[in-house]
N, C-alpha and C. Protein backbone atom coordinates (compact mmCIF):
# COMPACT_ATOMS: atom_id res chain seq x y z
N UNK A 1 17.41 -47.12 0.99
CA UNK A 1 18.08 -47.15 -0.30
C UNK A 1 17.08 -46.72 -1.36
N UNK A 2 17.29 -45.52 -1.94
CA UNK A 2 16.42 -45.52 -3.18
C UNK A 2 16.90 -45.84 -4.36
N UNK A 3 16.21 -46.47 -5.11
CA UNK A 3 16.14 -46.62 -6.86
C UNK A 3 15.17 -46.05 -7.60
N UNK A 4 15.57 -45.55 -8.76
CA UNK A 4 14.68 -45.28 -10.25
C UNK A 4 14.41 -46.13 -10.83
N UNK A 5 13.08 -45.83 -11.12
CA UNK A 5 11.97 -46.43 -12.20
C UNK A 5 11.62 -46.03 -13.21
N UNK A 6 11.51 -46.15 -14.34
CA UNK A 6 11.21 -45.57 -15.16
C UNK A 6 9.59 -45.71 -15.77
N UNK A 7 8.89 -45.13 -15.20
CA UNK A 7 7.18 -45.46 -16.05
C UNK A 7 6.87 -44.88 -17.31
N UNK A 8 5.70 -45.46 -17.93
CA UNK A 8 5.56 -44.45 -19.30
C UNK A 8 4.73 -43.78 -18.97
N UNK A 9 3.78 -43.88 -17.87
CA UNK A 9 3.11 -42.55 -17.60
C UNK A 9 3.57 -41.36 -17.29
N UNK A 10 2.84 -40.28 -17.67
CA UNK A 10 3.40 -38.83 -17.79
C UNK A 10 3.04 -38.18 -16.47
N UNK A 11 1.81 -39.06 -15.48
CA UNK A 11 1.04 -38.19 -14.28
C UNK A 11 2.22 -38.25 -13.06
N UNK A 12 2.29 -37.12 -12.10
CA UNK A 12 2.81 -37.26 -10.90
C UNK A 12 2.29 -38.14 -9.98
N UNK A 13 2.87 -38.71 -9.07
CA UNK A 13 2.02 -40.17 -8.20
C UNK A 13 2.92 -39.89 -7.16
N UNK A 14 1.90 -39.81 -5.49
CA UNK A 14 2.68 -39.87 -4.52
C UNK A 14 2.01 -40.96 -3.91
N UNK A 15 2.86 -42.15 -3.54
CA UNK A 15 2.64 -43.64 -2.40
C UNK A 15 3.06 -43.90 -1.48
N UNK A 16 2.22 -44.03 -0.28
CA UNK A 16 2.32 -43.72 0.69
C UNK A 16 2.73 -45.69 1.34
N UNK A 17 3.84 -45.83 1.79
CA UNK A 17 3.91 -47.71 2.09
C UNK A 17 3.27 -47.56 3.60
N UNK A 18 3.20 -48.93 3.84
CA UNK A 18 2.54 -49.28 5.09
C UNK A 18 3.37 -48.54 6.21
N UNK A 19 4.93 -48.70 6.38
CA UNK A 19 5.71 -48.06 6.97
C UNK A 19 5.89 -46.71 7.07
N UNK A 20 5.49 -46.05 6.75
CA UNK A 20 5.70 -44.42 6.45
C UNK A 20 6.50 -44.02 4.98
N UNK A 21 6.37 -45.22 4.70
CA UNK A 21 7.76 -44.27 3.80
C UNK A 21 6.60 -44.04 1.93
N UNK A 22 7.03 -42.80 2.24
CA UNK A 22 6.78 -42.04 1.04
C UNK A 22 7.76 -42.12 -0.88
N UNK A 23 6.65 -42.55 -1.91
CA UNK A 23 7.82 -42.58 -3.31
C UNK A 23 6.82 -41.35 -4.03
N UNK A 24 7.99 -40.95 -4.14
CA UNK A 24 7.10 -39.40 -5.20
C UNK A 24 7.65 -39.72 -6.91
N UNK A 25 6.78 -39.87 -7.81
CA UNK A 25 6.97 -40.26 -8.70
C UNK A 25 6.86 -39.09 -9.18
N UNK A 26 7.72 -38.35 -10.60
CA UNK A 26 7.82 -36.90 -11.00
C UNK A 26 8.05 -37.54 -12.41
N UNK A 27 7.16 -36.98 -13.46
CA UNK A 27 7.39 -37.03 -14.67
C UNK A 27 8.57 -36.15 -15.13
N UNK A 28 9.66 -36.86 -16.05
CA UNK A 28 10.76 -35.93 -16.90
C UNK A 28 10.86 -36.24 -17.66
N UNK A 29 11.85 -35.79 -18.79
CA UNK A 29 12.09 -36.44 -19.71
C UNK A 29 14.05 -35.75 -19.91
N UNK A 30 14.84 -36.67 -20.15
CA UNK A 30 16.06 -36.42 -20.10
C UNK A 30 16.37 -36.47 -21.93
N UNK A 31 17.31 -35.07 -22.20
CA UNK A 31 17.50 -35.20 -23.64
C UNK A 31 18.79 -34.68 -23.40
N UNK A 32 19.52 -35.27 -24.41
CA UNK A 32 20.88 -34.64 -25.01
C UNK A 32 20.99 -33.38 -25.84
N UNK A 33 21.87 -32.28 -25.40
CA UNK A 33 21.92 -31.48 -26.27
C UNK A 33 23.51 -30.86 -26.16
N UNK A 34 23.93 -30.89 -27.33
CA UNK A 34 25.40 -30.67 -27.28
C UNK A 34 26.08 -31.32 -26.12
N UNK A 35 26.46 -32.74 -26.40
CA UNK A 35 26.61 -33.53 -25.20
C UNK A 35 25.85 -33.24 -23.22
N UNK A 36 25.73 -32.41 -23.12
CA UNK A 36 24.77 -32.29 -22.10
C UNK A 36 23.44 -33.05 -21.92
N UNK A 37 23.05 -33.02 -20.78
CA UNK A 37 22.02 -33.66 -20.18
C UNK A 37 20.94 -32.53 -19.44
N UNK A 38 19.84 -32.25 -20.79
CA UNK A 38 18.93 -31.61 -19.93
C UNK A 38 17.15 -32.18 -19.94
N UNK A 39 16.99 -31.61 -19.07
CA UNK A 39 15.70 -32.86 -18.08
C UNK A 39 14.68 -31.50 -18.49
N UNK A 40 13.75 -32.15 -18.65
CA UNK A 40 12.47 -31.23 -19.58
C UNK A 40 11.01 -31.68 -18.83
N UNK A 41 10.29 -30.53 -18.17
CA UNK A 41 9.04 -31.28 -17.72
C UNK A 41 7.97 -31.65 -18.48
N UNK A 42 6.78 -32.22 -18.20
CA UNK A 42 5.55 -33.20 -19.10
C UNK A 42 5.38 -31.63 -20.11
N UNK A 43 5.16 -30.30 -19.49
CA UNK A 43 4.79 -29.61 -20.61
C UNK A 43 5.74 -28.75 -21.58
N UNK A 44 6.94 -29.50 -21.43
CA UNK A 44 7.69 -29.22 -22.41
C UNK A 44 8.99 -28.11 -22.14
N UNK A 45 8.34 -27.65 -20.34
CA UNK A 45 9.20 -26.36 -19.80
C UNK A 45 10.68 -27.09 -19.74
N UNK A 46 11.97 -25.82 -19.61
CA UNK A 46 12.70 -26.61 -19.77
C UNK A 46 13.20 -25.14 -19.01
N UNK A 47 14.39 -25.13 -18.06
CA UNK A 47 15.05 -24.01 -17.08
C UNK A 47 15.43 -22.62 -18.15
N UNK A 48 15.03 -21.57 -18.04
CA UNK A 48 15.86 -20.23 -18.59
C UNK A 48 16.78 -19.82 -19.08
N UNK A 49 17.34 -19.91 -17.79
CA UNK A 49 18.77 -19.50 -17.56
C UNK A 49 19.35 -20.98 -17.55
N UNK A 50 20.56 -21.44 -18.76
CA UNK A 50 21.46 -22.41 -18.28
C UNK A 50 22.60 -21.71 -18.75
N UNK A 51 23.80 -21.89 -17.60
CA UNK A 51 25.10 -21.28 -17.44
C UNK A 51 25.58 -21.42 -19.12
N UNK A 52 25.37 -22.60 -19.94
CA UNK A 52 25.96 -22.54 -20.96
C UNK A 52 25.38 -22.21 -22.41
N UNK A 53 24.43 -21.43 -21.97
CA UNK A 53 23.94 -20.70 -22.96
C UNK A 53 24.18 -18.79 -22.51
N UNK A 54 25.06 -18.33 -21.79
CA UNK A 54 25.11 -16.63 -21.48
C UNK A 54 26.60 -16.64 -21.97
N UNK A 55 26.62 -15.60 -22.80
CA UNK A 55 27.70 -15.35 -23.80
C UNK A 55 28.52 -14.51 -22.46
N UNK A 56 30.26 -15.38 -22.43
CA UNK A 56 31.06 -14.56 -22.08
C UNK A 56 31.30 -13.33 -22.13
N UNK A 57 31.57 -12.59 -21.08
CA UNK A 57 32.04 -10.99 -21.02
C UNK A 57 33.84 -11.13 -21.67
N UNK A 58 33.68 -10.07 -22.39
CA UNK A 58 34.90 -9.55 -22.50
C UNK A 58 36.14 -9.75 -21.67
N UNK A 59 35.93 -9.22 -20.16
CA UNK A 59 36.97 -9.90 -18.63
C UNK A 59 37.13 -11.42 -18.86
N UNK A 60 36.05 -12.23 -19.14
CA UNK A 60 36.01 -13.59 -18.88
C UNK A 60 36.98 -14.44 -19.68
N UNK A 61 36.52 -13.77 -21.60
CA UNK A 61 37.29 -14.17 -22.26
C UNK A 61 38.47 -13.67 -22.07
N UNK A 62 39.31 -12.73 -21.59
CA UNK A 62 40.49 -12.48 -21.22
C UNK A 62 41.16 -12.84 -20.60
N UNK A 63 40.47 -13.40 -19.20
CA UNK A 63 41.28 -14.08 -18.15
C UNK A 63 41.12 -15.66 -18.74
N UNK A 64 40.49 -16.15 -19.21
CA UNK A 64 40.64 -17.30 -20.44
C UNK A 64 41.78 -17.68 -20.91
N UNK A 65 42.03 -16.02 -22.35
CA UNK A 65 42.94 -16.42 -22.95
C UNK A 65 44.25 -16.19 -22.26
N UNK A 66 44.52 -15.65 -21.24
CA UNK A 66 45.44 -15.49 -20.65
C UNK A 66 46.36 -16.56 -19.84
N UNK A 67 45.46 -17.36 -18.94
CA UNK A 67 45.89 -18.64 -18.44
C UNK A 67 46.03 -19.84 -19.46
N UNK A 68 45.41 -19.28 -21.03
CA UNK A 68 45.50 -20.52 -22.00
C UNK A 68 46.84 -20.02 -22.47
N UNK A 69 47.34 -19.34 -22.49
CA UNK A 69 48.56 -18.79 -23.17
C UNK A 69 49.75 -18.69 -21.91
N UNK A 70 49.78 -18.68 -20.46
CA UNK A 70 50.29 -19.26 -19.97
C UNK A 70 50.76 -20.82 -19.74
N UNK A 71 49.77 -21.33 -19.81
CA UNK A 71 49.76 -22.58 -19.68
C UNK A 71 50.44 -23.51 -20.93
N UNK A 72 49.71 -22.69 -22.38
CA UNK A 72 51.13 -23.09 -23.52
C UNK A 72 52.50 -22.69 -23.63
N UNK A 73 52.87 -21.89 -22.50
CA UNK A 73 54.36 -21.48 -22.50
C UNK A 73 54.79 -22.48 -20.79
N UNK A 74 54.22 -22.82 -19.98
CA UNK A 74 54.69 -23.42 -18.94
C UNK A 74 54.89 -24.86 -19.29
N UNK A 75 54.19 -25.47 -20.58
CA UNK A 75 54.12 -26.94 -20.78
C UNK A 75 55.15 -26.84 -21.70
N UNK A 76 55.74 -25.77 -22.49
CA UNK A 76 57.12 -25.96 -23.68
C UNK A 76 56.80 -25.88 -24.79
N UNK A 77 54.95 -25.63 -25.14
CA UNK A 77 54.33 -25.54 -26.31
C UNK A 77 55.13 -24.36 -27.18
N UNK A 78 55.39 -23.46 -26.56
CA UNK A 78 55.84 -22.37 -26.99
C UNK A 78 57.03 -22.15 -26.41
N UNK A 79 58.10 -21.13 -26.75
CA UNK A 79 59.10 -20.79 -25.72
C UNK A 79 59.34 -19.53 -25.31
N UNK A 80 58.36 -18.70 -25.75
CA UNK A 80 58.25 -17.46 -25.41
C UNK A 80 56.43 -16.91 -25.61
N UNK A 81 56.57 -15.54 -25.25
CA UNK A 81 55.48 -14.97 -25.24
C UNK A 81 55.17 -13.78 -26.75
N UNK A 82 56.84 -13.98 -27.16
CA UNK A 82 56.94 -13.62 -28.62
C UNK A 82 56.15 -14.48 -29.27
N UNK A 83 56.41 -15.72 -29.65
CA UNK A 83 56.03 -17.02 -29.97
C UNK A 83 54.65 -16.85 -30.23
N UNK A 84 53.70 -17.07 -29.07
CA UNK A 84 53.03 -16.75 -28.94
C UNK A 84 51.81 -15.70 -29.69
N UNK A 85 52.29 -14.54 -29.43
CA UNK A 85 51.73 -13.39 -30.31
C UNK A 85 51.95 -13.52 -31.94
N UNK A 86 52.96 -14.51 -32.13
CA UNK A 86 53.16 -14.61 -33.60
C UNK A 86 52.04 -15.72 -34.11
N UNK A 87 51.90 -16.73 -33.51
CA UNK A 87 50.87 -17.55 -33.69
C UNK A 87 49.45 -16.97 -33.31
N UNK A 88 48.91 -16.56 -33.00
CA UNK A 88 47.54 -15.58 -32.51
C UNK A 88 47.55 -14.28 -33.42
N UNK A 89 48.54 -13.82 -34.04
CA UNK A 89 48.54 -12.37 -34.86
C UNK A 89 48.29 -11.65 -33.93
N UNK A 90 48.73 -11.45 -33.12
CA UNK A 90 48.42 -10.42 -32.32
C UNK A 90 49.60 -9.75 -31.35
N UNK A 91 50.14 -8.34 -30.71
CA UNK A 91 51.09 -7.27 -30.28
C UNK A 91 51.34 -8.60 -29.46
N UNK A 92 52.65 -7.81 -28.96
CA UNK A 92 53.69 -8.69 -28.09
C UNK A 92 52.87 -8.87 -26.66
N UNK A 93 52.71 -7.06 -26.71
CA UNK A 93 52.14 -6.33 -25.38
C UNK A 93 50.88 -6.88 -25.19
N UNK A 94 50.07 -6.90 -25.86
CA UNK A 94 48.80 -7.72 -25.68
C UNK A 94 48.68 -8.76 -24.76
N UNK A 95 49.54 -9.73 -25.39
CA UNK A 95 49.45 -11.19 -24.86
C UNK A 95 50.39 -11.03 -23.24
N UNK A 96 51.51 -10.55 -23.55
CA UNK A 96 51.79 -9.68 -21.99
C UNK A 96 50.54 -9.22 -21.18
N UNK A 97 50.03 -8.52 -21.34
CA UNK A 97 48.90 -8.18 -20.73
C UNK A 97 48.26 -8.91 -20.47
N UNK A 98 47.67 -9.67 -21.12
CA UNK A 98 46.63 -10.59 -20.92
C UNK A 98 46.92 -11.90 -20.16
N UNK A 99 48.06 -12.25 -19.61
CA UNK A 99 49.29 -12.94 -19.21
C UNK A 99 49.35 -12.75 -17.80
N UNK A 100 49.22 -11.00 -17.82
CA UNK A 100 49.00 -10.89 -16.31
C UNK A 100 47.55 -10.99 -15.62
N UNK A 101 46.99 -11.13 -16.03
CA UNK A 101 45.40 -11.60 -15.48
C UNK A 101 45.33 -13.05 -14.69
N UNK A 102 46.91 -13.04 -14.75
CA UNK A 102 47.09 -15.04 -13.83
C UNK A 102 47.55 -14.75 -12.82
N UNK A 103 47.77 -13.02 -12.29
CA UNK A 103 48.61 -13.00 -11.26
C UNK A 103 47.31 -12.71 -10.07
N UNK A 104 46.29 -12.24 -10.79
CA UNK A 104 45.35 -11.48 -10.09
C UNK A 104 44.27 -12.31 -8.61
N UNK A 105 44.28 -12.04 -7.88
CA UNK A 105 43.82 -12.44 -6.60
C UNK A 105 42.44 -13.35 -6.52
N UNK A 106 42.28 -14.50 -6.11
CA UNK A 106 41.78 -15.55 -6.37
C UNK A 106 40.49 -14.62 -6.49
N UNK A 107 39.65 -13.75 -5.47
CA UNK A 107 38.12 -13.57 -5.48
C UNK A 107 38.38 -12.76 -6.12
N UNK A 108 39.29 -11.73 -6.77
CA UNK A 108 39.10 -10.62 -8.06
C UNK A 108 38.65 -12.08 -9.43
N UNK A 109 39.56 -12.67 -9.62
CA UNK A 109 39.03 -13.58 -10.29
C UNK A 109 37.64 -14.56 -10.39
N UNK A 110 37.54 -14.52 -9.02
CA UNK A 110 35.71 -15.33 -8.80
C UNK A 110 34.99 -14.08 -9.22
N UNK A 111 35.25 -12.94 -8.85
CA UNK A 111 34.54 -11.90 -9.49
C UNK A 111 34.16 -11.54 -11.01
N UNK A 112 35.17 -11.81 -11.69
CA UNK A 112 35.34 -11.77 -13.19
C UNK A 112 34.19 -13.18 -13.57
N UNK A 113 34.90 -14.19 -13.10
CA UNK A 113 33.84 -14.87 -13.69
C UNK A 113 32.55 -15.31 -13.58
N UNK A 114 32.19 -14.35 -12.26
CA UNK A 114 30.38 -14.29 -11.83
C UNK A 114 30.11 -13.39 -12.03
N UNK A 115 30.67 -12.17 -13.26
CA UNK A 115 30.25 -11.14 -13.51
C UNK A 115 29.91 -9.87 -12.07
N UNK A 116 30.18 -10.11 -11.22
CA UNK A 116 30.10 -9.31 -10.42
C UNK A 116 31.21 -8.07 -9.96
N UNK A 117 32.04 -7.85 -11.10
CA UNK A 117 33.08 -6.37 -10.93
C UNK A 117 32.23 -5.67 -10.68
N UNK A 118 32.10 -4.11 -10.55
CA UNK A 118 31.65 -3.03 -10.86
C UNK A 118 31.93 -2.71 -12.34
N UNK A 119 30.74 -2.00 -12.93
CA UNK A 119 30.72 -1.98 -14.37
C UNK A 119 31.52 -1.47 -14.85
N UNK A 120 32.39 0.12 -14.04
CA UNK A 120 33.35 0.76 -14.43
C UNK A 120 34.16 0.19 -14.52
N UNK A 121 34.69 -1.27 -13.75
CA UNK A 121 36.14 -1.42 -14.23
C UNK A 121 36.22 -2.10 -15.20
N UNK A 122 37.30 -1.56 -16.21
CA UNK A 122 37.62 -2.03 -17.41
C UNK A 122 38.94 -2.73 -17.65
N UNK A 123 38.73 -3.63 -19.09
CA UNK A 123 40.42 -4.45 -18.77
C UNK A 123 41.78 -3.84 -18.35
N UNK A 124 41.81 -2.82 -19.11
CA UNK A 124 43.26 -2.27 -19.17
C UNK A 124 43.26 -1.59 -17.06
N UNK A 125 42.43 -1.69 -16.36
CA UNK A 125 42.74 -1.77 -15.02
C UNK A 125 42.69 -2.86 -14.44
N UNK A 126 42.59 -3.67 -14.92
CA UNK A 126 43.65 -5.39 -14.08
C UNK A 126 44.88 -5.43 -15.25
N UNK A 127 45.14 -4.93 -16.24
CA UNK A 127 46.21 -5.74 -16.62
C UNK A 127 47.41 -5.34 -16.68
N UNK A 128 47.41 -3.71 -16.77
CA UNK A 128 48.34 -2.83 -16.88
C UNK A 128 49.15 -2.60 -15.64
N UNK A 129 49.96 -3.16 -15.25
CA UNK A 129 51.06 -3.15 -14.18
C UNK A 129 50.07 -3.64 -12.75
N UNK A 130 49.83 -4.66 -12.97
CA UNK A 130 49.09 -5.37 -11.65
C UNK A 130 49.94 -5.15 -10.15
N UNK A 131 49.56 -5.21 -9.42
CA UNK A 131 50.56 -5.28 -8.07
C UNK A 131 50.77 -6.74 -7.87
N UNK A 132 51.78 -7.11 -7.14
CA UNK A 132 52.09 -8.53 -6.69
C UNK A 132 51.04 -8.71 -5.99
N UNK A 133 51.00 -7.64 -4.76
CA UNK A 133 50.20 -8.54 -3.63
C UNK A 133 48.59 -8.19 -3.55
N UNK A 134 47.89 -9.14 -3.42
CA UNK A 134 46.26 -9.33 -3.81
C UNK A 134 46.25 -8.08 -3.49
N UNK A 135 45.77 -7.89 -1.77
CA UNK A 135 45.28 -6.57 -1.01
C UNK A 135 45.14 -5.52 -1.64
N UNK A 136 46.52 -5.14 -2.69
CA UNK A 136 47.28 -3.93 -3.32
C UNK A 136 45.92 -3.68 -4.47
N UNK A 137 45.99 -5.17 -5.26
CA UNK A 137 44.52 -5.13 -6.31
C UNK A 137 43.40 -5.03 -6.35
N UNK A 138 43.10 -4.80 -5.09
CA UNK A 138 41.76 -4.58 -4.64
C UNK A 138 41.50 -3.29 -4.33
N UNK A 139 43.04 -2.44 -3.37
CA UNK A 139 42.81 -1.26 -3.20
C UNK A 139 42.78 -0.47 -4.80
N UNK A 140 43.95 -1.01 -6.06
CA UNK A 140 43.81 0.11 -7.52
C UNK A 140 42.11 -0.41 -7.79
N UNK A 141 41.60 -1.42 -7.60
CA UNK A 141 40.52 -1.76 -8.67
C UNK A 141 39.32 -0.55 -7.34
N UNK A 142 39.63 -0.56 -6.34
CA UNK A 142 38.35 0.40 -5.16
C UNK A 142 38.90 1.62 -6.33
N UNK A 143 39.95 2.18 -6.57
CA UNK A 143 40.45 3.11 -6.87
C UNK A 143 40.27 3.83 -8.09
N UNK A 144 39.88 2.72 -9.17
CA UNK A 144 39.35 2.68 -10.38
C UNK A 144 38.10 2.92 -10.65
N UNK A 145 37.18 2.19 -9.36
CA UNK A 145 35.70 2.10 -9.40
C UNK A 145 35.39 3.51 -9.03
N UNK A 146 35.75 4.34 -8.32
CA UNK A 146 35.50 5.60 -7.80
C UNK A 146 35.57 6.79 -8.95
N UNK A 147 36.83 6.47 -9.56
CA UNK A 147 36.83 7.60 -10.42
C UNK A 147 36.16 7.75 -11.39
């Protein structure tokens, strides 16, 4: 069973018990930042890259607003997709479009949001007359990437 300790020393300490068993003591320090929890070492390093500091792509925010604007017409928030575009200021067709980005095939979607499309493809090739069936979206988007 392990437990945390909290020491005020800042040094790393490894103790070795009579039994074998090993406690590795690791200096951190845990801070709040924009409700988050990030852990900072003795010299102040703190990780690079955190997921919530890399500004959304364009795809990302789209397939975003798209399932957010589904999701206010499936709960009764709205009763159309007219509705909709009137509250946002924005074309009918737009939010249509952007609407269909909920139909799109689960790993086209893991793709969008790990940034890993190919650079050529652009929105208006997921949104503009999607196919029903995944397979189909994978062969226009191979189809897109080529040209």
């Amino acid at each position: 069973m392990s437990d945390i300790r909290i020491h005020k020393t800042g040094e790393p300490d490894v103790l070795q018990a009579s039994d074998g068993r090993l406690t590795l003591s690791v200096p951190i320090h845990i801070k709040r930042r924009s409700g988050r929890k990030l852990v900072t070492l003795p010299n102040s390093e703190t990780a690079k890259a955190r997921p919530w500091n890399a500004a959304a792509t364009p795809l990302q925010l789209a397939l975003a607003r798209g399932h957010r604007w589904l999701a206010m017409l499936e709960s009764g928030e709205v009763k159309s997709l007219r509705e909709i575009a009137a509250r946002e200021g924005v074309d009918n067709s737009y939010v249509s479009r952007m609407v269909n980005l909920t139909t799109l095939a689960p790993d086209i979607v893991a793709a969008i949001l790990d940034d890993t499309l190919p650079d050529n493809i652009i929105l208006f090739d997921l949104v503009v007359d999607p196919p029903a069936l995944w397979e189909e979206q994978w062969e226009e988007i191979s189809c897109a990437s080529s040209t």
